[in-house]
C-alpha atoms as a PDB file:
ATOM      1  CA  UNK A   1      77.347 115.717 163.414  1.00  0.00           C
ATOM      2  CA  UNK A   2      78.925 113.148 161.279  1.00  0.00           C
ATOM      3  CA  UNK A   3      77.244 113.006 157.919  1.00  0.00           C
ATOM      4  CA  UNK A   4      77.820 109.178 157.965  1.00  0.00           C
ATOM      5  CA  UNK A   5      76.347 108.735 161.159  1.00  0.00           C
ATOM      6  CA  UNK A   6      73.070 111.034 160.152  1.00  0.00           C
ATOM      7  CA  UNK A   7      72.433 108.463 157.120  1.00  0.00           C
ATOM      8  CA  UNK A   8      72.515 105.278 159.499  1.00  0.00           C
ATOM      9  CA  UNK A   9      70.398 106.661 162.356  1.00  0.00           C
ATOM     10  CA  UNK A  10      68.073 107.392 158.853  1.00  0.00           C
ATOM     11  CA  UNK A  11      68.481 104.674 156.613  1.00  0.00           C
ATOM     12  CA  UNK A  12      70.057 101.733 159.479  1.00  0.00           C
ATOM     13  CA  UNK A  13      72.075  99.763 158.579  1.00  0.00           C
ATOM     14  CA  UNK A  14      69.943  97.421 156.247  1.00  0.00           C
ATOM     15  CA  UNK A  15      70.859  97.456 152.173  1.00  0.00           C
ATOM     16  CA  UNK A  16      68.272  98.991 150.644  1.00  0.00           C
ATOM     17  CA  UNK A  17      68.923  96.967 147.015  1.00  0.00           C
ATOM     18  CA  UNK A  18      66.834  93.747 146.566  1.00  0.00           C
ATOM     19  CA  UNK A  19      66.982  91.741 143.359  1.00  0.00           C
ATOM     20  CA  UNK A  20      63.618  90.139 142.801  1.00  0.00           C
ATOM     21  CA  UNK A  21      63.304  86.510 143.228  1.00  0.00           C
ATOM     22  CA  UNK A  22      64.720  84.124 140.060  1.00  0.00           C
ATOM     23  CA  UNK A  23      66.032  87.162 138.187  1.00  0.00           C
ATOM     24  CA  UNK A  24      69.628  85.945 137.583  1.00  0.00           C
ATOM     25  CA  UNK A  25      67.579  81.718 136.367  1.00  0.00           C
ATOM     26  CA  UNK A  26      66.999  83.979 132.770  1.00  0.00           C
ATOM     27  CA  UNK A  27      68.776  86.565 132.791  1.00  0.00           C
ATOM     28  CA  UNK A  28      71.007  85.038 130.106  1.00  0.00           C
ATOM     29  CA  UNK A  29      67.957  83.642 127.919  1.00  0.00           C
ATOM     30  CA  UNK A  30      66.452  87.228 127.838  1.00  0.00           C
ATOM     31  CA  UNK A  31      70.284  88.694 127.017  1.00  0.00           C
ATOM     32  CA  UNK A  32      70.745  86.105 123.610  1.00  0.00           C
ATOM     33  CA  UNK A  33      66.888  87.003 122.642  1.00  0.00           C
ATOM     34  CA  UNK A  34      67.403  90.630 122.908  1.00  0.00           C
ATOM     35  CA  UNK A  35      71.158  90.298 120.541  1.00  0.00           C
ATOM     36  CA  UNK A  36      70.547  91.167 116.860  1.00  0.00           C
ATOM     37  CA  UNK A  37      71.482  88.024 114.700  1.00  0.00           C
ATOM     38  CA  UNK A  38      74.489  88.422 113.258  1.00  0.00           C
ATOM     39  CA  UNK A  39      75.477  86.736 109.482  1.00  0.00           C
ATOM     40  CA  UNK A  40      77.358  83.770 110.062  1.00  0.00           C
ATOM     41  CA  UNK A  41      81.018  84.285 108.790  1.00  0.00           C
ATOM     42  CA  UNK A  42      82.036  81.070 106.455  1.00  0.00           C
ATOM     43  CA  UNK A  43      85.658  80.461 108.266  1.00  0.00           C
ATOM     44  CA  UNK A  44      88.233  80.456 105.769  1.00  0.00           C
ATOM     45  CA  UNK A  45      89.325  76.371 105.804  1.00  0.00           C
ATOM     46  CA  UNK A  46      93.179  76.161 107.021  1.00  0.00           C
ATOM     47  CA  UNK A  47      93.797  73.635 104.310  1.00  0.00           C
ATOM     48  CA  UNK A  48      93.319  76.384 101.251  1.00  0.00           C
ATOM     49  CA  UNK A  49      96.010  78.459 102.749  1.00  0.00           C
ATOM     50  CA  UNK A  50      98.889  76.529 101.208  1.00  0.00           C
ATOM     51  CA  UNK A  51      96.978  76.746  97.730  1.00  0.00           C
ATOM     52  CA  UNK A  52      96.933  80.463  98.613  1.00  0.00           C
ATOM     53  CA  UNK A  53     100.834  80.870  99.385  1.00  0.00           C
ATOM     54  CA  UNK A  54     101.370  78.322  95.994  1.00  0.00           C
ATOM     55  CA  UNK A  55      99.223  80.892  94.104  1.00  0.00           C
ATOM     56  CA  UNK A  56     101.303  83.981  95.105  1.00  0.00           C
ATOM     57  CA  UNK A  57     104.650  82.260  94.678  1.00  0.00           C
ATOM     58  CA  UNK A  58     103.688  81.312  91.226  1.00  0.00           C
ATOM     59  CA  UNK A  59     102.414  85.584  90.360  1.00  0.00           C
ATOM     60  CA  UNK A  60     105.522  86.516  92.045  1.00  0.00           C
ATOM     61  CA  UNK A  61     107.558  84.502  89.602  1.00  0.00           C
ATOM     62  CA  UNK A  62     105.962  85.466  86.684  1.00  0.00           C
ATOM     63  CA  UNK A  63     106.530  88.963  87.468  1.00  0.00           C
ATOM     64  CA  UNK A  64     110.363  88.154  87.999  1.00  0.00           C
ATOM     65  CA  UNK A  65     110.786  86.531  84.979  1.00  0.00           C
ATOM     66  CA  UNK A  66     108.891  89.243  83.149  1.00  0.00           C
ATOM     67  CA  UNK A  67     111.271  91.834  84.565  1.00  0.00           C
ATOM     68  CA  UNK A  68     114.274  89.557  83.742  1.00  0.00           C
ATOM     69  CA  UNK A  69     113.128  89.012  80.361  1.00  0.00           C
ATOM     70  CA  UNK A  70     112.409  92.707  79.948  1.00  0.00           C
ATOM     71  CA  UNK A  71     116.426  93.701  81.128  1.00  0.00           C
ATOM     72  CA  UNK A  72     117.601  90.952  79.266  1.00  0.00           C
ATOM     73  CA  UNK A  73     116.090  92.642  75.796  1.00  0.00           C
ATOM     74  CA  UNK A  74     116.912  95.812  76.649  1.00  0.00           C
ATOM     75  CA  UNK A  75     120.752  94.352  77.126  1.00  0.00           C
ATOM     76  CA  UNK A  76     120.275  92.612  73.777  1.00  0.00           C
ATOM     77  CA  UNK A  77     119.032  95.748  71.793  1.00  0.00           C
ATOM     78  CA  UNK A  78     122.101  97.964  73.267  1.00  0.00           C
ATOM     79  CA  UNK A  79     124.441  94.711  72.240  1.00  0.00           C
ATOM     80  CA  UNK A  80     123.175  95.248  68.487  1.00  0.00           C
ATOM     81  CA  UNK A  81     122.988  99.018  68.928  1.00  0.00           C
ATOM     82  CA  UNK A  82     126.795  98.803  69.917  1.00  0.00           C
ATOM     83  CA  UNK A  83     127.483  95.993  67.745  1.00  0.00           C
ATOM     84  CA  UNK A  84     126.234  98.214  64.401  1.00  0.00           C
ATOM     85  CA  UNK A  85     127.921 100.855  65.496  1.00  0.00           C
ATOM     86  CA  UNK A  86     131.212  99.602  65.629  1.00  0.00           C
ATOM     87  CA  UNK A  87     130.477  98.222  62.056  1.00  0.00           C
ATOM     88  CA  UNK A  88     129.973 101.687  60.457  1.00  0.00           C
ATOM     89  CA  UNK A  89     133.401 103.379  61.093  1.00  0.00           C
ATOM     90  CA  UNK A  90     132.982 106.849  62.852  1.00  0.00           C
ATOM     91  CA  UNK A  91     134.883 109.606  60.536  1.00  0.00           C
ATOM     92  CA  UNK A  92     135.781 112.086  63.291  1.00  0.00           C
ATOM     93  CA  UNK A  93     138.248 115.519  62.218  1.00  0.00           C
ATOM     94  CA  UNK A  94     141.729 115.220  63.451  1.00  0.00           C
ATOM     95  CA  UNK A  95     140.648 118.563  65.699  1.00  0.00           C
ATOM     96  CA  UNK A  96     137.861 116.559  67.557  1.00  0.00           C
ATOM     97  CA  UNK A  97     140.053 114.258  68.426  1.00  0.00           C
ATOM     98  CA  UNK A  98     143.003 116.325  69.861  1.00  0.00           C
ATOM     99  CA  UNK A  99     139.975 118.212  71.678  1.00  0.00           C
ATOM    100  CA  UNK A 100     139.081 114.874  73.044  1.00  0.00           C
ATOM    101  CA  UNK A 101     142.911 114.195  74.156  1.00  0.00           C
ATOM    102  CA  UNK A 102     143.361 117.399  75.766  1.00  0.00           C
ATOM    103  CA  UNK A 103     140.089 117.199  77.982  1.00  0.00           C
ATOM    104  CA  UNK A 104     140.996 113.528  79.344  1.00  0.00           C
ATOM    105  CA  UNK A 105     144.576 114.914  79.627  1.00  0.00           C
ATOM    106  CA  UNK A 106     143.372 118.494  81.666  1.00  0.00           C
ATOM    107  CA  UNK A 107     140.794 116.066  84.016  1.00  0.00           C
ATOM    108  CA  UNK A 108     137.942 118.417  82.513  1.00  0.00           C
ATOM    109  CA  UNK A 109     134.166 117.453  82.770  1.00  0.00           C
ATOM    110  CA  UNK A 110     131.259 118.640  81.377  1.00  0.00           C
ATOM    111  CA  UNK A 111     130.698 121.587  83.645  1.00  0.00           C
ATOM    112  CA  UNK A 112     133.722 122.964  83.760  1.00  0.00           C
ATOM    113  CA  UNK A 113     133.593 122.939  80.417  1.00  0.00           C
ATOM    114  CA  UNK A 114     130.632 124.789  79.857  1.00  0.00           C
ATOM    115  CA  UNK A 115     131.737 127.691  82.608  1.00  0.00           C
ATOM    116  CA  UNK A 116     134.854 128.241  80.617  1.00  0.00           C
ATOM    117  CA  UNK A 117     133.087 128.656  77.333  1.00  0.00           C
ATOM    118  CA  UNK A 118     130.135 131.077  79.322  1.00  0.00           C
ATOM    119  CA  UNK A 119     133.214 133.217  80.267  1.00  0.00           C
ATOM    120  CA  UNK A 120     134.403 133.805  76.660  1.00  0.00           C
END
């Protein structure tokens, strides 16, 4: 025998799930009294948000200019460093300097250098 057709000659065919009368008139009274109350959130007002975006275009400035002006004495500094520099003459041996000629002249670097002199 069908199992479906055991359960109807059982049960019939009524639907055994009643709501009692005028459940659904409070239902939503008794939901909101049962909800925890929450803190009420102050909404942030739309017309502050251009004072905002003023605000961090004026720190983002600043810090631009402070890193400008921060390059811009470091440029300064190695200007006078160079400038002093080239005011005291540089007394350099006659042998430094044909050293000096022959490296640009041979394409050397630094490296190269350094292996050659490791070999000796």
């Amino acid at each position: 025998m069908n199992e479906e057709m055991y359960i109807q000659e059982k049960v019939g065919k009524r639907n055994p799930f009643r709501v009692p009368e005028g459940y659904f008139d409070n239902l939503t009274a008794q939901v909101m009294q049962n909800l925890p109350e929450q803190p009420k959130r102050r909404a942030k007002s739309v017309f502050m948000r251009p004072v905002f975006y003023a605000a961090a275009s004026v720190c983002a400035l600043l810090v631009a200019g402070a890193v400008w002006m921060w390059q811009a004495n470091d440029a300064v500094s190695s200007d006078s460093i160079q400038a002093q520099t080239a005011v005291q003459p540089q007394q350099q041996d006659a042998s430094s300097e044909y050293m000096d000629e022959a490296v640009d002249y041979m394409m050397l670097d630094n490296h190269e250098i350094y292996a050659y002199l490791a070999e000796n």
